[in-house]
C-alpha atoms as a PDB file:
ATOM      1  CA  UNK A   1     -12.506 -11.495 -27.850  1.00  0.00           C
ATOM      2  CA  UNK A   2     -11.169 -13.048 -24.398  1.00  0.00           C
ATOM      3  CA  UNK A   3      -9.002 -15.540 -26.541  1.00  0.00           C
ATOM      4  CA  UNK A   4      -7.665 -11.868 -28.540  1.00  0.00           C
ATOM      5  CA  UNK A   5      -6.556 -10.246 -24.933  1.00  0.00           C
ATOM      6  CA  UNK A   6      -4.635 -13.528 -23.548  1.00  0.00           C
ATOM      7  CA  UNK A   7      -3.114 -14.211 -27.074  1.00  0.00           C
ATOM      8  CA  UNK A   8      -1.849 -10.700 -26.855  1.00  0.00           C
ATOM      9  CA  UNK A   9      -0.701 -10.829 -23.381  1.00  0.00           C
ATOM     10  CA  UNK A  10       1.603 -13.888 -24.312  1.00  0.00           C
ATOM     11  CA  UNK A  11       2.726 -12.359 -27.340  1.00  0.00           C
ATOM     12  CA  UNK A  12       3.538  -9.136 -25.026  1.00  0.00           C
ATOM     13  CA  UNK A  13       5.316 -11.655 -22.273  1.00  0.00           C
ATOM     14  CA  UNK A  14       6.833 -13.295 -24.664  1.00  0.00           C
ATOM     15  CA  UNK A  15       9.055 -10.273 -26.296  1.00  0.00           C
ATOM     16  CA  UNK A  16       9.635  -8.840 -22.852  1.00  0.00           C
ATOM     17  CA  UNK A  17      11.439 -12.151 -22.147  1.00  0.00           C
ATOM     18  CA  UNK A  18      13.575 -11.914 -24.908  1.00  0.00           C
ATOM     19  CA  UNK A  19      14.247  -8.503 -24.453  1.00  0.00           C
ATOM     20  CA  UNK A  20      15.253  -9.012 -20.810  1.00  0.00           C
ATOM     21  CA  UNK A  21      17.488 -12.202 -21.865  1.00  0.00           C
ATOM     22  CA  UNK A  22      19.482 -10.262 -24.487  1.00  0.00           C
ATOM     23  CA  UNK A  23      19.960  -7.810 -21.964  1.00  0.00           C
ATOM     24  CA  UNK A  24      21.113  -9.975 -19.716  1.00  0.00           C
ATOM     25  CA  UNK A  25      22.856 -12.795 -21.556  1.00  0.00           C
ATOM     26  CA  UNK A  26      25.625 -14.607 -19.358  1.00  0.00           C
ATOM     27  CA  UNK A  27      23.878 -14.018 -16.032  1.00  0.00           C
ATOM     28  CA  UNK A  28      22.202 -16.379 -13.888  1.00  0.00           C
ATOM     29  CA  UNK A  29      18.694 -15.923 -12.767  1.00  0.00           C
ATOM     30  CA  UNK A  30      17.515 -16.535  -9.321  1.00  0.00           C
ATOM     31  CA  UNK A  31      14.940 -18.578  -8.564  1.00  0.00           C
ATOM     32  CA  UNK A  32      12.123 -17.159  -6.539  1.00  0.00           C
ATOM     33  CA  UNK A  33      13.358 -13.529  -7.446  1.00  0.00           C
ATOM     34  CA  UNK A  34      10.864 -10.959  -8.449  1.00  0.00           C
ATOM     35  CA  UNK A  35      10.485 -10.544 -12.411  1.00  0.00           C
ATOM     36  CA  UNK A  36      13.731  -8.441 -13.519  1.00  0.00           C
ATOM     37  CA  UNK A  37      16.065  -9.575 -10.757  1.00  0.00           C
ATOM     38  CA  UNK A  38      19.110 -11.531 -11.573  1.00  0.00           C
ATOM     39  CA  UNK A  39      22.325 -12.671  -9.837  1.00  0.00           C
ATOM     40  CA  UNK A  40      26.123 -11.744 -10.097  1.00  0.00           C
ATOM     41  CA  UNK A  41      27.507 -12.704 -12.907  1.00  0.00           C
ATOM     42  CA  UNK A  42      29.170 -15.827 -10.981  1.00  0.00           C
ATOM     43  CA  UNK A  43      32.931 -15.702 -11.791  1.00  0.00           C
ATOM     44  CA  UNK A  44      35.165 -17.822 -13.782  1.00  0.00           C
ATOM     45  CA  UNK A  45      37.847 -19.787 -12.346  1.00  0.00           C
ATOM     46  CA  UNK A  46      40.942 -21.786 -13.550  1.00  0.00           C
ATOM     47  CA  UNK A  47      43.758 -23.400 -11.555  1.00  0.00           C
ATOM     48  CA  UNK A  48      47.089 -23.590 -12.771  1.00  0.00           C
ATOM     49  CA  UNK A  49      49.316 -26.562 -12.023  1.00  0.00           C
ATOM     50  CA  UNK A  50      52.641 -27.944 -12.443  1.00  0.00           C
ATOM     51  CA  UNK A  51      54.421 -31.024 -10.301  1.00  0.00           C
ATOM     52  CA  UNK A  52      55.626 -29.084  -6.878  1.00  0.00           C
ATOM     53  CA  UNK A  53      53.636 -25.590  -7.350  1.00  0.00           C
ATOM     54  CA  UNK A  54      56.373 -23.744  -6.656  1.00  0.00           C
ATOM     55  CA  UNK A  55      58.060 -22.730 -10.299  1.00  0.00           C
ATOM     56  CA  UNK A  56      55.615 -22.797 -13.267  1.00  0.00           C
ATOM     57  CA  UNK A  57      52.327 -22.740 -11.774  1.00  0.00           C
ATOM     58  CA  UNK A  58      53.121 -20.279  -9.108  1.00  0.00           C
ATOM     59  CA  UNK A  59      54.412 -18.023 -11.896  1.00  0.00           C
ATOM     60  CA  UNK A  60      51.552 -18.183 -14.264  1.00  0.00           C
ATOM     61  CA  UNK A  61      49.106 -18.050 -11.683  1.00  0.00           C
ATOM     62  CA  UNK A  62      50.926 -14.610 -10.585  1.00  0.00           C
ATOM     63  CA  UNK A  63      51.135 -13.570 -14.148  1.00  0.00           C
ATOM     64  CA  UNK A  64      47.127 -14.182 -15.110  1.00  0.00           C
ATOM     65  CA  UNK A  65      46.526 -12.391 -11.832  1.00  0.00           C
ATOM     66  CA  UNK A  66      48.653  -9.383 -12.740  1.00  0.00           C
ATOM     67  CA  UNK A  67      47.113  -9.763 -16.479  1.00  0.00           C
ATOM     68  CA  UNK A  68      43.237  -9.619 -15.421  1.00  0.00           C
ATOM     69  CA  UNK A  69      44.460  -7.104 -12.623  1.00  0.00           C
ATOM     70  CA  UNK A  70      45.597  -4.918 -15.345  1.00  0.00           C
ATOM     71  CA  UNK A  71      42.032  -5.821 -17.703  1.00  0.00           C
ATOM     72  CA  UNK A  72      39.674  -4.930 -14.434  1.00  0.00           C
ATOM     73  CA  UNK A  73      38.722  -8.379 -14.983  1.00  0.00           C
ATOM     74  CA  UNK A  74      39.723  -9.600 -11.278  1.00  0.00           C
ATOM     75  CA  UNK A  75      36.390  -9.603  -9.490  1.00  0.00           C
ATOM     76  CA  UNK A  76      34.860 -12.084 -12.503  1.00  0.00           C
ATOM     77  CA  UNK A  77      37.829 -14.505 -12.065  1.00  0.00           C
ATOM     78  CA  UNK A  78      39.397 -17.087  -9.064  1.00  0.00           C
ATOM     79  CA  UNK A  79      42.374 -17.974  -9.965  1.00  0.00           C
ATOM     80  CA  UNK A  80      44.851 -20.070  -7.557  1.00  0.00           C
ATOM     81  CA  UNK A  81      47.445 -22.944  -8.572  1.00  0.00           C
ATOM     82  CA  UNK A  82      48.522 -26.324  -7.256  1.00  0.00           C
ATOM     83  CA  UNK A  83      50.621 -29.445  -7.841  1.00  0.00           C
ATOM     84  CA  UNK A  84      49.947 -32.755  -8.674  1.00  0.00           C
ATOM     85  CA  UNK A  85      52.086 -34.552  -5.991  1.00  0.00           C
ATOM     86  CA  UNK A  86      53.548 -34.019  -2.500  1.00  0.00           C
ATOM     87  CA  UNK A  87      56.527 -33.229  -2.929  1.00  0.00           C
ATOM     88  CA  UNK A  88      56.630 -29.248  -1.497  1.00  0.00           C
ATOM     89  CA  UNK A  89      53.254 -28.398   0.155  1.00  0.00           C
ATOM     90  CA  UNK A  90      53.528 -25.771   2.111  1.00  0.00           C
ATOM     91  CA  UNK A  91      56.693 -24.194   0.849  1.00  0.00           C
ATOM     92  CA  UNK A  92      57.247 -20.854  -0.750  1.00  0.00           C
ATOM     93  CA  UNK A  93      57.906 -20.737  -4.909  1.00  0.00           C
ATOM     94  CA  UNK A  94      61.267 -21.104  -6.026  1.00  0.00           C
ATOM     95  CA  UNK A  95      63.516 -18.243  -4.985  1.00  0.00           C
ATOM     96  CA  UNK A  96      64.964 -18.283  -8.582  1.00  0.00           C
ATOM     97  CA  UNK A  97      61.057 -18.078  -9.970  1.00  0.00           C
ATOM     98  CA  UNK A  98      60.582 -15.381  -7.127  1.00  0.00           C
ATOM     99  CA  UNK A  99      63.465 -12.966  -8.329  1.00  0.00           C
ATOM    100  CA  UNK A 100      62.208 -13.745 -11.895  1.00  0.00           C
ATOM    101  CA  UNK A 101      58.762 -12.063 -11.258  1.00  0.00           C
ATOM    102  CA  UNK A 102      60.089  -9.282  -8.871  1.00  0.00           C
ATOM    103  CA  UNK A 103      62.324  -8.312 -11.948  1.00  0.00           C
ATOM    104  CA  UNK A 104      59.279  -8.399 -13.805  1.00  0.00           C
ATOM    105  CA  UNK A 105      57.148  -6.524 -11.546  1.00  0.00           C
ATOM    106  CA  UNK A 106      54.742  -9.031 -10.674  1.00  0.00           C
ATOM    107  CA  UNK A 107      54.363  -9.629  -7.386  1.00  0.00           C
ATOM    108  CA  UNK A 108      54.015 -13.257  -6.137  1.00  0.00           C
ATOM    109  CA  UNK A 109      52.829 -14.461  -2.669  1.00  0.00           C
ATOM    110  CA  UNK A 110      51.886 -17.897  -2.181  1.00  0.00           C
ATOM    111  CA  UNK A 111      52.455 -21.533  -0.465  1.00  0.00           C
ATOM    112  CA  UNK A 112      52.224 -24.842  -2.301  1.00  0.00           C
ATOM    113  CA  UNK A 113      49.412 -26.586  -2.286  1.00  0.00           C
ATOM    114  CA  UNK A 114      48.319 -30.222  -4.019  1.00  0.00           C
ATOM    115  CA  UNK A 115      45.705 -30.849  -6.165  1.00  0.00           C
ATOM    116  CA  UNK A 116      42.071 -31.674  -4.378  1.00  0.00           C
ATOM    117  CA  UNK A 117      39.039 -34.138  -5.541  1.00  0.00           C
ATOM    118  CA  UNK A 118      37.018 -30.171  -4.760  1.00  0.00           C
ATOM    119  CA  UNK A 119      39.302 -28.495  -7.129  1.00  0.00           C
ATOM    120  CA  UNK A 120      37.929 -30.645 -10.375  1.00  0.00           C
ATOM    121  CA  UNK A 121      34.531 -29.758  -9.221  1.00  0.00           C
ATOM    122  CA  UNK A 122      34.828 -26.332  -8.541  1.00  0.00           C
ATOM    123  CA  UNK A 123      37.259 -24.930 -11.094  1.00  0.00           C
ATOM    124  CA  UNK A 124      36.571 -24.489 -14.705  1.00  0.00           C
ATOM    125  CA  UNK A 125      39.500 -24.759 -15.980  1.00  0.00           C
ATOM    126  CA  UNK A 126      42.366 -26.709 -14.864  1.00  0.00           C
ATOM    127  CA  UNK A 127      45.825 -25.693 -16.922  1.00  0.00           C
ATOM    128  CA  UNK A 128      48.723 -27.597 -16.618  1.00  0.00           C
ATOM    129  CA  UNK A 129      52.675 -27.182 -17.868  1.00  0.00           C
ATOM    130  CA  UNK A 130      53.084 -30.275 -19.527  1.00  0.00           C
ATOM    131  CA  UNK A 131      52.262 -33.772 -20.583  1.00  0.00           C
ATOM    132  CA  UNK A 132      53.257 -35.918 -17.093  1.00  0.00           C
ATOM    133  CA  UNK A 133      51.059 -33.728 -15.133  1.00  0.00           C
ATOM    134  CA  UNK A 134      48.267 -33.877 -18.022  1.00  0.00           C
ATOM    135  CA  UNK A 135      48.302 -37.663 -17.271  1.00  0.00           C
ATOM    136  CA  UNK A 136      48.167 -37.199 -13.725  1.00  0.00           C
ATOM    137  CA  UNK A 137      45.311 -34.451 -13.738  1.00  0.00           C
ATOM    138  CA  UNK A 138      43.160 -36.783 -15.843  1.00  0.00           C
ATOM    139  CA  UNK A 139      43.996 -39.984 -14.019  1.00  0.00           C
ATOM    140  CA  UNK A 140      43.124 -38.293 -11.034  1.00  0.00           C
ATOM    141  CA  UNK A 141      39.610 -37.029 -12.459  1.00  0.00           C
ATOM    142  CA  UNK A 142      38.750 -39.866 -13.585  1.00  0.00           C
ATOM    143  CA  UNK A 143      38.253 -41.319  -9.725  1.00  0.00           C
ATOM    144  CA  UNK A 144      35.507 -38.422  -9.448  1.00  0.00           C
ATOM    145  CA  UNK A 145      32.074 -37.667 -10.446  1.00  0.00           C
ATOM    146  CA  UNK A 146      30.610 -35.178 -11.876  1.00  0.00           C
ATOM    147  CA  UNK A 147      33.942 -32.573 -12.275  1.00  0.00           C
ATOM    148  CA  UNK A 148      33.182 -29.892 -14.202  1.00  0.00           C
ATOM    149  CA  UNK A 149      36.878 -29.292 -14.977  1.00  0.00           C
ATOM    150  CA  UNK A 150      38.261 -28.415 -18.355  1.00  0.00           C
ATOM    151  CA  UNK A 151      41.519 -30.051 -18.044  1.00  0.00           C
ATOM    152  CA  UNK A 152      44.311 -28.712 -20.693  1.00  0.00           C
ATOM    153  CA  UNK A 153      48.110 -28.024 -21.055  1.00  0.00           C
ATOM    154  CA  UNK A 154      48.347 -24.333 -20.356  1.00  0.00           C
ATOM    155  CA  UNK A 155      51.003 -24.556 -23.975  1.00  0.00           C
ATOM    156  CA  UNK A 156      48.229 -25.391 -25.621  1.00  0.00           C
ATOM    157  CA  UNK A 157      47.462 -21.468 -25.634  1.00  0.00           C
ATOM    158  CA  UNK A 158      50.769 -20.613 -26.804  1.00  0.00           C
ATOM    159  CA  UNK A 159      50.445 -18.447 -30.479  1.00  0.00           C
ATOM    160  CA  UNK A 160      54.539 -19.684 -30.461  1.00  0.00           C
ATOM    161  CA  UNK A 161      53.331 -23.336 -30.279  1.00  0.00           C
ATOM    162  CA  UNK A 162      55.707 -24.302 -27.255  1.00  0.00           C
ATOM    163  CA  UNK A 163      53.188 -26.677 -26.124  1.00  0.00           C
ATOM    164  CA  UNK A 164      55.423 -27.674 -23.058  1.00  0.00           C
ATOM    165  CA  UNK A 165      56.336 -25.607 -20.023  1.00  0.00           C
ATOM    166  CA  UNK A 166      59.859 -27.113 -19.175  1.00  0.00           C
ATOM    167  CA  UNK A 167      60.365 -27.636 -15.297  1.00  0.00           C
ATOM    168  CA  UNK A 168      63.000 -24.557 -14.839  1.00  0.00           C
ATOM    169  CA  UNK A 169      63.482 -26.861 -11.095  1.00  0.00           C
ATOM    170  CA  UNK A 170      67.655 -27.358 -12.109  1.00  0.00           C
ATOM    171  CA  UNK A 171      68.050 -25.009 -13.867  1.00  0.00           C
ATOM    172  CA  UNK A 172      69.237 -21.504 -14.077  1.00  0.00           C
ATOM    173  CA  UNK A 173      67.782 -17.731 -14.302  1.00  0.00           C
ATOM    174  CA  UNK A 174      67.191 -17.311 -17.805  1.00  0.00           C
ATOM    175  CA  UNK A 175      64.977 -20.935 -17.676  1.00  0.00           C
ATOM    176  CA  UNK A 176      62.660 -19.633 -15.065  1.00  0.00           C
ATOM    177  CA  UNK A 177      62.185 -15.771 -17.388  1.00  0.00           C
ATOM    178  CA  UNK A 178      61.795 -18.305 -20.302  1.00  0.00           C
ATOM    179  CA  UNK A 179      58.746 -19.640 -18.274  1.00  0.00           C
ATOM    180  CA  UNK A 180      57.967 -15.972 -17.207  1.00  0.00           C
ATOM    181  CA  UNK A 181      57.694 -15.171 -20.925  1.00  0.00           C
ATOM    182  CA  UNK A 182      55.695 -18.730 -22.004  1.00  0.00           C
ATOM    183  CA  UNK A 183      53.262 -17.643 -18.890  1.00  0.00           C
ATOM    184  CA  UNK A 184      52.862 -14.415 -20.296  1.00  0.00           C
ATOM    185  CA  UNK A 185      52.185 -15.671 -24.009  1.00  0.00           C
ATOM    186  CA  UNK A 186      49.954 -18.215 -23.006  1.00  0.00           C
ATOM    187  CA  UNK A 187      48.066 -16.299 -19.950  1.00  0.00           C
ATOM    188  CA  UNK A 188      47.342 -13.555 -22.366  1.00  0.00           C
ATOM    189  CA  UNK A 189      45.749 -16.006 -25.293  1.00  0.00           C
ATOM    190  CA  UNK A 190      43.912 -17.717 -22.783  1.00  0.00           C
ATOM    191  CA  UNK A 191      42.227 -14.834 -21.435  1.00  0.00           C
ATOM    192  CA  UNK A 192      41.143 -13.721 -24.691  1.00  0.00           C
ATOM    193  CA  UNK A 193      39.405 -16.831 -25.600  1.00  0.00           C
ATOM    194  CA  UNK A 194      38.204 -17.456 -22.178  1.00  0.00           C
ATOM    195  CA  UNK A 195      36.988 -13.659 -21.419  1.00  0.00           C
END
């Protein structure tokens, strides 16, 4: 009969468990919480990054902030973007890419920034405009342990195909809203399958 009660309390514990995990599928528990108590939902993150960070990354990290903005999706994502070499830390985006996005109306604040050994660690995905800075961003991780990084070409989301982001650097107003509209194309597919 005391075998009976037990078996029955585990079968009882055991479909409150379930019930609780279905309800509550994609957050984290926290250890030493009281039965029922969970954490945030901890928030996805993905940098975006191009050679300088201050033409395609800036811009698509500006649209996929305007995009989960937009979604209400902003508090479950941290999204920021960087460059694979030296070459403008610190300096403001492009004031070509800049006018692009203000004609747009997506607003865009931010200073250049390289790539860290924390940022493959830390982010889960890493998107990149094309295949020079693939190279780079997977030379780079392979110097580091444990990086949790997915590390793809942003293009790669593109339903047009246009797997590369072309450097708009030289070039003239309609090359940077060309990467406006790639950013836009592949932000939005991204999303989707990420969200």
């Amino acid at each position: 009969m005391k075998e009976k009660k037990q078996y029955k309390k585990k079968e009882k514990a055991i479909e409150r468990n379930k019930i609780q995990i279905n309800m509550y599928r994609g957050a984290q528990w926290v250890p030493g919480c009281a039965r029922g108590k969970i954490a945030e939902q901890v928030p996805k993150s993905v940098l975006f990054m191009c050679l300088g960070n201050i033409c395609r990354s800036p811009i698509a990290e500006a649209v996929f902030r305007k995009l989960v903005t937009e979604q209400k999706l902003s508090d479950h994502w941290r999204k920021e973007s960087a460059a694979t070499s030296t070459y403008e830390i610190g300096n403001p985006p492009d004031y070509l890419g800049h006018s692009s996005m203000k004609k747009n109306g997506i607003p865009m604040n931010h200073t250049a920034r390289q790539v860290t050994k924390e940022d493959f660690a830390t982010f889960d995905y890493i998107l990149c405009t094309d295949e020079s800075n693939l190279r780079d961003l997977n030379r780079k991780s392979n110097q580091i342990k444990n990086y949790k990084a997915k590390i793809e070409l942003l293009g790669s989301y593109d339903p047009q195909n246009q797997l590369i982001i072309e450097d708009p650097y030289y070039g003239n107003e309609s090359d940077f809203e060309t990467v406006y509209q790639q950013c836009v194309r592949c932000c939005r597919a991204f999303l989707e399958k990420a969200h």
